[in-house]
Protein backbone atom coordinates (compact mmCIF):
# COMPACT_ATOMS: atom_id res chain seq x y z
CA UNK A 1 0.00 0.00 0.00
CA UNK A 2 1.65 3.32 -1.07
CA UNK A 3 1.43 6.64 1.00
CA UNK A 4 0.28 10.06 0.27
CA UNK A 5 2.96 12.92 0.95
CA UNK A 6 3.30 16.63 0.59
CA UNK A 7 6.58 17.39 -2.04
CA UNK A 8 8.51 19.90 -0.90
CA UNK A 9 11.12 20.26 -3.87
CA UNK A 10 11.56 18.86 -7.82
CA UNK A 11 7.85 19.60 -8.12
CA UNK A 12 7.85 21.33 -11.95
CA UNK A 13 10.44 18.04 -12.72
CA UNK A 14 8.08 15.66 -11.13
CA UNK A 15 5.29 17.49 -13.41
CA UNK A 16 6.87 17.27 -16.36
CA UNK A 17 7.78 13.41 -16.06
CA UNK A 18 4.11 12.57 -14.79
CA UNK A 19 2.38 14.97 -17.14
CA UNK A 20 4.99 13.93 -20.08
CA UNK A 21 3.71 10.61 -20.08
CA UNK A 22 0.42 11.57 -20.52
CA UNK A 23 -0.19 12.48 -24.48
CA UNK A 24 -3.62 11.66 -24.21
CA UNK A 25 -4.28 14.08 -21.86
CA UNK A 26 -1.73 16.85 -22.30
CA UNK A 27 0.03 16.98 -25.86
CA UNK A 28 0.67 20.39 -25.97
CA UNK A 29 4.40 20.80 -24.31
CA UNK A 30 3.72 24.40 -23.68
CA UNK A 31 0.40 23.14 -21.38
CA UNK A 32 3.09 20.98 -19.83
CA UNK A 33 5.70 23.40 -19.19
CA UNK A 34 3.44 26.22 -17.83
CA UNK A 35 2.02 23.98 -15.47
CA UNK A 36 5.38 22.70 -14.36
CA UNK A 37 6.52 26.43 -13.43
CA UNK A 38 2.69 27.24 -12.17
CA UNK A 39 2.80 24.59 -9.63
CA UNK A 40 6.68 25.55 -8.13
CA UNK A 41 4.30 28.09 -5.90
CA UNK A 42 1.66 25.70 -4.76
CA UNK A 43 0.80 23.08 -2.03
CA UNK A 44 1.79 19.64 -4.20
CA UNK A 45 1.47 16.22 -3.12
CA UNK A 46 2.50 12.79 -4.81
CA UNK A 47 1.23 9.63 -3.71
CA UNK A 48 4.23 7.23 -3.70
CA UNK A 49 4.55 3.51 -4.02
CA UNK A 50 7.36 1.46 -3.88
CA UNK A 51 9.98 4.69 -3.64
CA UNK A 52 7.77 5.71 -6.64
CA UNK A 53 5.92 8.95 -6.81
CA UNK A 54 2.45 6.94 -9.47
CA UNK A 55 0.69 9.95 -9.17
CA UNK A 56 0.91 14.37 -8.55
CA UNK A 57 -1.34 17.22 -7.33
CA UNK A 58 -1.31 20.50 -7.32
CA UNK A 59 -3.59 22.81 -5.11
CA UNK A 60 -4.49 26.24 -5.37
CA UNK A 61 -6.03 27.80 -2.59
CA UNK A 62 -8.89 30.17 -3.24
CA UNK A 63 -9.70 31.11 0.49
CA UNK A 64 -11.84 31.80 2.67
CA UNK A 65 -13.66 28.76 1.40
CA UNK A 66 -12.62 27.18 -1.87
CA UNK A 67 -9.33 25.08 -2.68
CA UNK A 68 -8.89 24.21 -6.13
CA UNK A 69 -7.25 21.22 -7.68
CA UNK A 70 -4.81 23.17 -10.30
CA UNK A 71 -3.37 19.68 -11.21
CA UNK A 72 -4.02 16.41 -10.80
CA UNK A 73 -2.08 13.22 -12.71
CA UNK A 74 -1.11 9.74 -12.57
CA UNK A 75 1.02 7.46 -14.17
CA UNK A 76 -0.54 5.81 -17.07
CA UNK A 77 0.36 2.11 -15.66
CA UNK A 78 -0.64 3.46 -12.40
CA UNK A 79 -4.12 3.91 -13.42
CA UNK A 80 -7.39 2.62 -11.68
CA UNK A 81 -5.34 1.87 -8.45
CA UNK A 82 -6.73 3.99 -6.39
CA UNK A 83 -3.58 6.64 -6.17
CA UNK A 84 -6.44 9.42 -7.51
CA UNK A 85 -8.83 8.53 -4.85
CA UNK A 86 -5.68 8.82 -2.23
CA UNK A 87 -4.75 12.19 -3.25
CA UNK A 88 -8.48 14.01 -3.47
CA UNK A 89 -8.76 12.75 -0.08
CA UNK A 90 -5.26 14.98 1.08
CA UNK A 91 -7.16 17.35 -1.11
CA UNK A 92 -9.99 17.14 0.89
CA UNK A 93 -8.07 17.05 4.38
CA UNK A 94 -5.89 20.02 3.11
CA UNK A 95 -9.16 22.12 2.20
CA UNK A 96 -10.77 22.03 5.35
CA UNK A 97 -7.88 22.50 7.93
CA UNK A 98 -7.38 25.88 5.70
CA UNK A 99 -11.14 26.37 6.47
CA UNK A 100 -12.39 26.00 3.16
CA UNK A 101 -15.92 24.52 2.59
CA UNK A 102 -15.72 23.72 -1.22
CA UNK A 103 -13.25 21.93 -3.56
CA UNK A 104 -13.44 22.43 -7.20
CA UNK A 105 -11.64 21.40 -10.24
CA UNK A 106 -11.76 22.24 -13.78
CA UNK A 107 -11.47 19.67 -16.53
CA UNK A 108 -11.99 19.66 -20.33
CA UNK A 109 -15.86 19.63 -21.20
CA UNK A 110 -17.30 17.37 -23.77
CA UNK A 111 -17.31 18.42 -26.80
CA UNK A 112 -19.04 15.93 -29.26
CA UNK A 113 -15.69 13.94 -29.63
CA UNK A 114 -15.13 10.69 -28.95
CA UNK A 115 -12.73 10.75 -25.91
CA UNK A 116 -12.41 8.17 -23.78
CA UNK A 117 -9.67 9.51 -21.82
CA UNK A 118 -11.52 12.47 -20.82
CA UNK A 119 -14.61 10.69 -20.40
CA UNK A 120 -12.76 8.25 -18.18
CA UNK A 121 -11.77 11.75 -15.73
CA UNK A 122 -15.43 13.47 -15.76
CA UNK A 123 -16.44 10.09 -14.33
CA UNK A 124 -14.02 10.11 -11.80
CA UNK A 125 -14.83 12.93 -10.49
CA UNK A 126 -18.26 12.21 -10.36
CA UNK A 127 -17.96 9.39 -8.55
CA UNK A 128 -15.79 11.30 -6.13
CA UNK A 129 -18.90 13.42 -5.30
CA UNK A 130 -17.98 16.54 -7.37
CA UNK A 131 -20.93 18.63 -9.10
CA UNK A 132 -20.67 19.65 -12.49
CA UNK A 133 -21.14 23.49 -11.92
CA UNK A 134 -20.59 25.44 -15.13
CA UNK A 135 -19.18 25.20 -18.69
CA UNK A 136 -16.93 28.09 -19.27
CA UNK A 137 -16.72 27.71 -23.29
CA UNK A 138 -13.79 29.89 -24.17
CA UNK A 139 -11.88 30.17 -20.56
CA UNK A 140 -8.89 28.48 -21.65
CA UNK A 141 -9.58 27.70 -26.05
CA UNK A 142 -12.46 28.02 -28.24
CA UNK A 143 -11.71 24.39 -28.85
CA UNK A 144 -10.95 23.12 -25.03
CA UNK A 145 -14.18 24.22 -23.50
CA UNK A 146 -14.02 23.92 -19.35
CA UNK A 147 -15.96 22.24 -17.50
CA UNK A 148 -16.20 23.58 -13.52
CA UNK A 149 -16.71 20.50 -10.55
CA UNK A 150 -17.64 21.83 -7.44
CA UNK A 151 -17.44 19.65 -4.01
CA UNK A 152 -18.64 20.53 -0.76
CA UNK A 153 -17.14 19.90 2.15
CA UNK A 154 -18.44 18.43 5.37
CA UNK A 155 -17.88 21.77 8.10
CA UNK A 156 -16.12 20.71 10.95
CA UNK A 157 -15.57 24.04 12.21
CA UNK A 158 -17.85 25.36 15.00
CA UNK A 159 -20.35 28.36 13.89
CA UNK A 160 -20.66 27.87 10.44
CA UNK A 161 -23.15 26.57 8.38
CA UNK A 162 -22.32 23.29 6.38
CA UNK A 163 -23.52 23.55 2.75
């Protein structure tokens, strides 16, 4: 069983190996290499197996209450072993000790294609409770329309509402 850990340093290296090996997901190397030097100023955490980091996330806080996922990533041949599930629960640990009552992600929306891959990572999410929010059809390309998830968060802290 592997472990979930916060990465202190080699975080836009670790990014580019994980995200490198990902065509399917991210082909464009500029995509890859702006989100290797976006995620240098962010919470990260890898869940690690066997002295191997399998998977990578990014977190961008959005406080008082939201945390977003900025990146999330596994190894292709580490895929459907439950390294994801690991790492959106540090998300959701990390979220509320920072006192934030949603986590939300954005993903690529469909867009009458036939993509498995992406497919494959709307479902994921929605099986991890997320809510599909909003499509934001130009936010990042007139041809990668974005699709906002929205979680709420059980609130453990005294005197506030829980959504």
């Amino acid at each position: 069983m592997g472990r979930t850990v916060e990465i202190l340093t080699g975080k836009a290296e670790l990014c580019r190996s994980i995200m490198s090996a990902l065509p399917d997901w991210f082909s464009e190397s500029e995509v890859i290499e702006a989100s290797a030097q976006a995620i240098e100023k962010l919470p990260v955490f890898g869940y690690i197996e066997a002295d191997v980091v399998t998977a990578l996330m990014a977190l961008k806080p959005h406080l008082p209450d939201a945390v977003e996922i900025a990146l999330i990533a596994t190894r292709p041949e580490y895929h459907g072993q439950g390294a994801g599930r690991h790492l959106l629960d540090a998300a959701e640990g990390f979220a509320q000790k920072s006192g934030a009552r949603l986590l939300t992600v954005k993903t690529l929306a469909p867009r009458g294609r036939d993509e498995p891959q992406f497919e494959a990572t709307r479902r994921f999410y929605d099986r991890t409770g997320f809510v599909k929010a909003e499509v934001f059809p130009k936010l990042w390309h007139e041809d990668h329309p974005c699709l906002f998830m929205v979680k709420p968060l059980t609130d453990t802290q005294p005197g506030r509402t829980a959504l």
